[in-house]
C-alpha atoms as a PDB file:
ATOM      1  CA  UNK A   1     105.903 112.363 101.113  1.00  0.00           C
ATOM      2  CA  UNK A   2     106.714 111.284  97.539  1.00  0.00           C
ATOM      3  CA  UNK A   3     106.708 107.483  97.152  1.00  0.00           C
ATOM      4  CA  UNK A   4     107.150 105.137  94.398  1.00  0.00           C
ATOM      5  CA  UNK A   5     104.054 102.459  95.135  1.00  0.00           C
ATOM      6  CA  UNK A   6     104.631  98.830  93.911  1.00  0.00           C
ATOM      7  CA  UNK A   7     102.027  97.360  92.500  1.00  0.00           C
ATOM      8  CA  UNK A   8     101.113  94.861  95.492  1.00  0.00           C
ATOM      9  CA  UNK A   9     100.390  97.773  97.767  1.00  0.00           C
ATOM     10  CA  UNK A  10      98.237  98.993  94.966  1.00  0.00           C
ATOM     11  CA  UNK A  11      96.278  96.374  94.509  1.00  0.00           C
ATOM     12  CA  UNK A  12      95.916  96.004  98.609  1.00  0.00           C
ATOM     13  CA  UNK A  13      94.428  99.223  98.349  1.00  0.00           C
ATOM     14  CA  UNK A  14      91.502  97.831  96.575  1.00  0.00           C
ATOM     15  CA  UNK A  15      90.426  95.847  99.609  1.00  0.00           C
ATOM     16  CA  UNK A  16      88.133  98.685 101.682  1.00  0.00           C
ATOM     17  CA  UNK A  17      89.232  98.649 104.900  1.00  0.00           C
ATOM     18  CA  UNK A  18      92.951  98.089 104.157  1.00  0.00           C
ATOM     19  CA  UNK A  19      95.967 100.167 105.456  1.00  0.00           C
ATOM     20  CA  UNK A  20      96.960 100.778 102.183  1.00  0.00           C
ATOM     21  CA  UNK A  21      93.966 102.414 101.251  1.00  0.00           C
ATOM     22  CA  UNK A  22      94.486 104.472 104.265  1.00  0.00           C
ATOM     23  CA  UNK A  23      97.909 105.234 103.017  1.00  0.00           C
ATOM     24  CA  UNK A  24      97.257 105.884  99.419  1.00  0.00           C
ATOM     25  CA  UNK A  25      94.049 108.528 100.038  1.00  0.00           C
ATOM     26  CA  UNK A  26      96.114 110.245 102.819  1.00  0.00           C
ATOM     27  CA  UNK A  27      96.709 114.062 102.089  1.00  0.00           C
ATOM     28  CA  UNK A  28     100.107 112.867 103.414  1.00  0.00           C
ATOM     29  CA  UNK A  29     101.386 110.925 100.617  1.00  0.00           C
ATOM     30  CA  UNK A  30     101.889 111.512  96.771  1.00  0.00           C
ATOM     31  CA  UNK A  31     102.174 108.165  94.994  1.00  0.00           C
ATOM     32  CA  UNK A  32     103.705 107.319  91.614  1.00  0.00           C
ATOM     33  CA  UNK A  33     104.317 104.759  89.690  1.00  0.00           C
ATOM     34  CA  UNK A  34     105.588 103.586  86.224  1.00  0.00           C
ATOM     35  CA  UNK A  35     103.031 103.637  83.435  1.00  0.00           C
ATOM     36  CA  UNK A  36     103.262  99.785  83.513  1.00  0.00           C
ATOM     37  CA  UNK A  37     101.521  99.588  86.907  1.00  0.00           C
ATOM     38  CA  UNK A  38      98.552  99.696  84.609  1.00  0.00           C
ATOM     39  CA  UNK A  39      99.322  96.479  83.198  1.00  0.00           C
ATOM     40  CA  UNK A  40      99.951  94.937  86.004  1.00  0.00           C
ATOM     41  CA  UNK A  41      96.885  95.591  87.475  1.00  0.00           C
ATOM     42  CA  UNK A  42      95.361  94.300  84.540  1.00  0.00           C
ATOM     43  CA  UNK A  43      96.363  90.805  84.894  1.00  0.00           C
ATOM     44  CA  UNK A  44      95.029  91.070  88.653  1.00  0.00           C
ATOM     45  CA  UNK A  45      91.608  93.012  87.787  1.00  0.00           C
ATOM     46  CA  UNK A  46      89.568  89.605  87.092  1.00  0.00           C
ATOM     47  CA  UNK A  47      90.385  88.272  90.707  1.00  0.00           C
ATOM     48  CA  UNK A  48      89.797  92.251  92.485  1.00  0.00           C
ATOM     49  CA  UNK A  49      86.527  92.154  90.580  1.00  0.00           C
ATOM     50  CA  UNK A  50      85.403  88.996  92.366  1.00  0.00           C
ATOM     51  CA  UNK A  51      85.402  91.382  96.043  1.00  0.00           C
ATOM     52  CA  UNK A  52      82.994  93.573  94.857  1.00  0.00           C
ATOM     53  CA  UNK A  53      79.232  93.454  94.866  1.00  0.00           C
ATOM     54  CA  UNK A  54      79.200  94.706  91.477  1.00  0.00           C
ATOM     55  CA  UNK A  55      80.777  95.518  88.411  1.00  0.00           C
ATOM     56  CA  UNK A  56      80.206  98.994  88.504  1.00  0.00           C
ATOM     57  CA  UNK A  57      81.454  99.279  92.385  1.00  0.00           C
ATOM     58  CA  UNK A  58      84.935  97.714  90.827  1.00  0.00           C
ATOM     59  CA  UNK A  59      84.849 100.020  87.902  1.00  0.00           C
ATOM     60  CA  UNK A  60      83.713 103.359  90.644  1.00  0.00           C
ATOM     61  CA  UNK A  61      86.673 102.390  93.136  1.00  0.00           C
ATOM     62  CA  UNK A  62      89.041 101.634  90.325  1.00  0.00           C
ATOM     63  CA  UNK A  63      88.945 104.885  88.905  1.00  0.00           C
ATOM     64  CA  UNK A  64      88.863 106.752  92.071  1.00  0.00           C
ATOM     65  CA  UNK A  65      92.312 104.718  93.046  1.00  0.00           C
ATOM     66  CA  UNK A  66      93.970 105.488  89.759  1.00  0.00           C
ATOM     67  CA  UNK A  67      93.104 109.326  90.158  1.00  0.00           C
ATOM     68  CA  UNK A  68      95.907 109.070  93.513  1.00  0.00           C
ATOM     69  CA  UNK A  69      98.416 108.071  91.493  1.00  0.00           C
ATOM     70  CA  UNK A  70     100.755 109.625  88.920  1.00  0.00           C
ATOM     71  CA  UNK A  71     101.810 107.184  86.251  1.00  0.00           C
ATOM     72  CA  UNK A  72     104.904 108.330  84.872  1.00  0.00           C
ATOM     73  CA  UNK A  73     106.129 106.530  81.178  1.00  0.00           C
ATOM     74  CA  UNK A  74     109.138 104.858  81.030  1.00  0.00           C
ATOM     75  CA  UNK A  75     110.333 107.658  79.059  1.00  0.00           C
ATOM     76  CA  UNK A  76     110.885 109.951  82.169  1.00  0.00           C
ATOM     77  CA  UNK A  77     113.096 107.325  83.936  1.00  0.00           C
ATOM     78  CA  UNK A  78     114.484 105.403  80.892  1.00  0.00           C
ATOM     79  CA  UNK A  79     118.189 106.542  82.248  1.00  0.00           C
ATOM     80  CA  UNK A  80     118.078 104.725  85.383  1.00  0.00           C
ATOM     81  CA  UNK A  81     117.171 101.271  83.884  1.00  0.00           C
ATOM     82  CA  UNK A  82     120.781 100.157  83.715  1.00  0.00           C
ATOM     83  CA  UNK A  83     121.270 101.027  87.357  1.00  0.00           C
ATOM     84  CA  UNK A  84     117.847  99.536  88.772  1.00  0.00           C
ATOM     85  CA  UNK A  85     118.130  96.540  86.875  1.00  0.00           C
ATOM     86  CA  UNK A  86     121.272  95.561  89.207  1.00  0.00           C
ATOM     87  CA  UNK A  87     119.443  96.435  92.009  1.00  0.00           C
ATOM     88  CA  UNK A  88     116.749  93.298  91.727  1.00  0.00           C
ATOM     89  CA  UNK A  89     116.334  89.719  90.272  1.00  0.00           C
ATOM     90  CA  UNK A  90     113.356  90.079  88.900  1.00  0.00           C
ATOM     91  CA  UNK A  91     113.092  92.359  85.351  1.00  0.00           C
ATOM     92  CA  UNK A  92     109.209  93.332  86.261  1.00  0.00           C
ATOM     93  CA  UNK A  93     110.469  94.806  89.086  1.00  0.00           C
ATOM     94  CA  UNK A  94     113.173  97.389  87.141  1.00  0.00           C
ATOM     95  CA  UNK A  95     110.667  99.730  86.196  1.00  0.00           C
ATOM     96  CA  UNK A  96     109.220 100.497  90.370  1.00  0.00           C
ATOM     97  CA  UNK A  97     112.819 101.039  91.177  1.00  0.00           C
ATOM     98  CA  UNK A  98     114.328 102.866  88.433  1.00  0.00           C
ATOM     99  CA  UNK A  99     111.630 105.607  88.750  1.00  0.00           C
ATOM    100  CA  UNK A 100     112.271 105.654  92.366  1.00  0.00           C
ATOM    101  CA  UNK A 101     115.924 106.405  91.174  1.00  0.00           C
ATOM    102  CA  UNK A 102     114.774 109.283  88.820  1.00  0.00           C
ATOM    103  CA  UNK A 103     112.741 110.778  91.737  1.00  0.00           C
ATOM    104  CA  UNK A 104     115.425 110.297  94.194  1.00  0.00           C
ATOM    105  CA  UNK A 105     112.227 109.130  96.326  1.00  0.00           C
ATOM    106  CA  UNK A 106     111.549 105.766  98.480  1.00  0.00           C
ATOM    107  CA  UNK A 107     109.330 102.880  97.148  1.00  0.00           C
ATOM    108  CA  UNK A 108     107.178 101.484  98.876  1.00  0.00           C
ATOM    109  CA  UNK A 109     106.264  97.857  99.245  1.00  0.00           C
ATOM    110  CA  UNK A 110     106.012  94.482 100.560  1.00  0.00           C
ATOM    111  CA  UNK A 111     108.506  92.355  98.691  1.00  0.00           C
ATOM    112  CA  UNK A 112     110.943  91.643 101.411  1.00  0.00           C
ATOM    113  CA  UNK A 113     113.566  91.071  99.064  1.00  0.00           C
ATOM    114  CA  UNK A 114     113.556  94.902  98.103  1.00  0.00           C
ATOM    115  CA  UNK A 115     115.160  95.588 101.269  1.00  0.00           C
ATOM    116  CA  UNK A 116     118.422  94.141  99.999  1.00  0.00           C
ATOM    117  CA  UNK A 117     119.963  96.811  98.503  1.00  0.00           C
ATOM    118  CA  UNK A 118     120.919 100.163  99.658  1.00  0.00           C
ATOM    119  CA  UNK A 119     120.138 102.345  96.980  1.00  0.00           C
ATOM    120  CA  UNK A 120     116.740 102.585  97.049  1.00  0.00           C
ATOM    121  CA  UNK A 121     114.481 103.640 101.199  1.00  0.00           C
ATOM    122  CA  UNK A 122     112.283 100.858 100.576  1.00  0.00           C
ATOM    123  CA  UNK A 123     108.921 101.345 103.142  1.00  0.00           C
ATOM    124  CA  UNK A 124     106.525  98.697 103.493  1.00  0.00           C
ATOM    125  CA  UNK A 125     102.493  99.239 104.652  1.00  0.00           C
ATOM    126  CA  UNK A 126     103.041  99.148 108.471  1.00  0.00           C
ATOM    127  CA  UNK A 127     106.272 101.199 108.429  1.00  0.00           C
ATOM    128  CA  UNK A 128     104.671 103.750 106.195  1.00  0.00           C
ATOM    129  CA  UNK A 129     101.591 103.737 108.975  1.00  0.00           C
ATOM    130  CA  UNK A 130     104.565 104.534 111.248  1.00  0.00           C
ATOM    131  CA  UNK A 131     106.600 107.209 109.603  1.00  0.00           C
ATOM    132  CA  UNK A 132     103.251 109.212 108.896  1.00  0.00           C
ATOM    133  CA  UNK A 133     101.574 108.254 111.930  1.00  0.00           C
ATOM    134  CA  UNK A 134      98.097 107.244 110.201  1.00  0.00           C
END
């Protein structure tokens, strides 16, 4: 299944044990995300780091994480801005949707208020556990 993955799921994956680790790795899924997820991440990395016993465990897991996801530049998706950006409040959130748009794919994630709109499948960690019975 192609997905669009938020950044909170993302970062969740981080955490070893977590679903959406489970999710992310599976042969099941291929993930993408804007080029910006990078960014975000990066203003979330000092508080991830603190989880790990070391800095090189952080650095090993981060790279292995990035590798199962496909960040696409804004570039690819730039035509569906106008249309994502009236389908959320916030403007960080544009990007996630608007490629999900382009790839006429779901998102998924756990902002609640995502669900709101129509024009986007929006799955979030336990109904993605569901639909490909992990």
């Amino acid at each position: 299944m192609l997905l669009v993955i938020d950044a909170n799921p993302f970062i969740a994956s981080f955490l070893q044990d977590s679903f959406s680790r489970k999710i992310l790795l599976s042969e099941k899924v291929t993930a993408c995300a804007p080029a910006w997820l990078k960014d975000e991440f990066e203003r979330n990395e000092s508080g991830l780091k603190k989880k790990f016993p070391s800095d090189a465990d952080f650095a090993k897991t981060k790279e292995i994480l990035f590798k199962f996801v496909k960040l696409v530049p804004a570039s690819e998706y730039s035509s569906f801005i106008a249309e994502a950006s009236g389908l959320v409040k916030h403007s960080n959130d544009v990007p996630y949707f608007a490629l999900a748009l382009h790839l006429k794919c779901p998102l998924w994630s756990e902002e609640r208020s995502f669900k709101t709109q129509s024009a986007v499948k929006v799955y979030s960690t336990s109904e993605l556990l569901k639909e490909l019975a992990l």
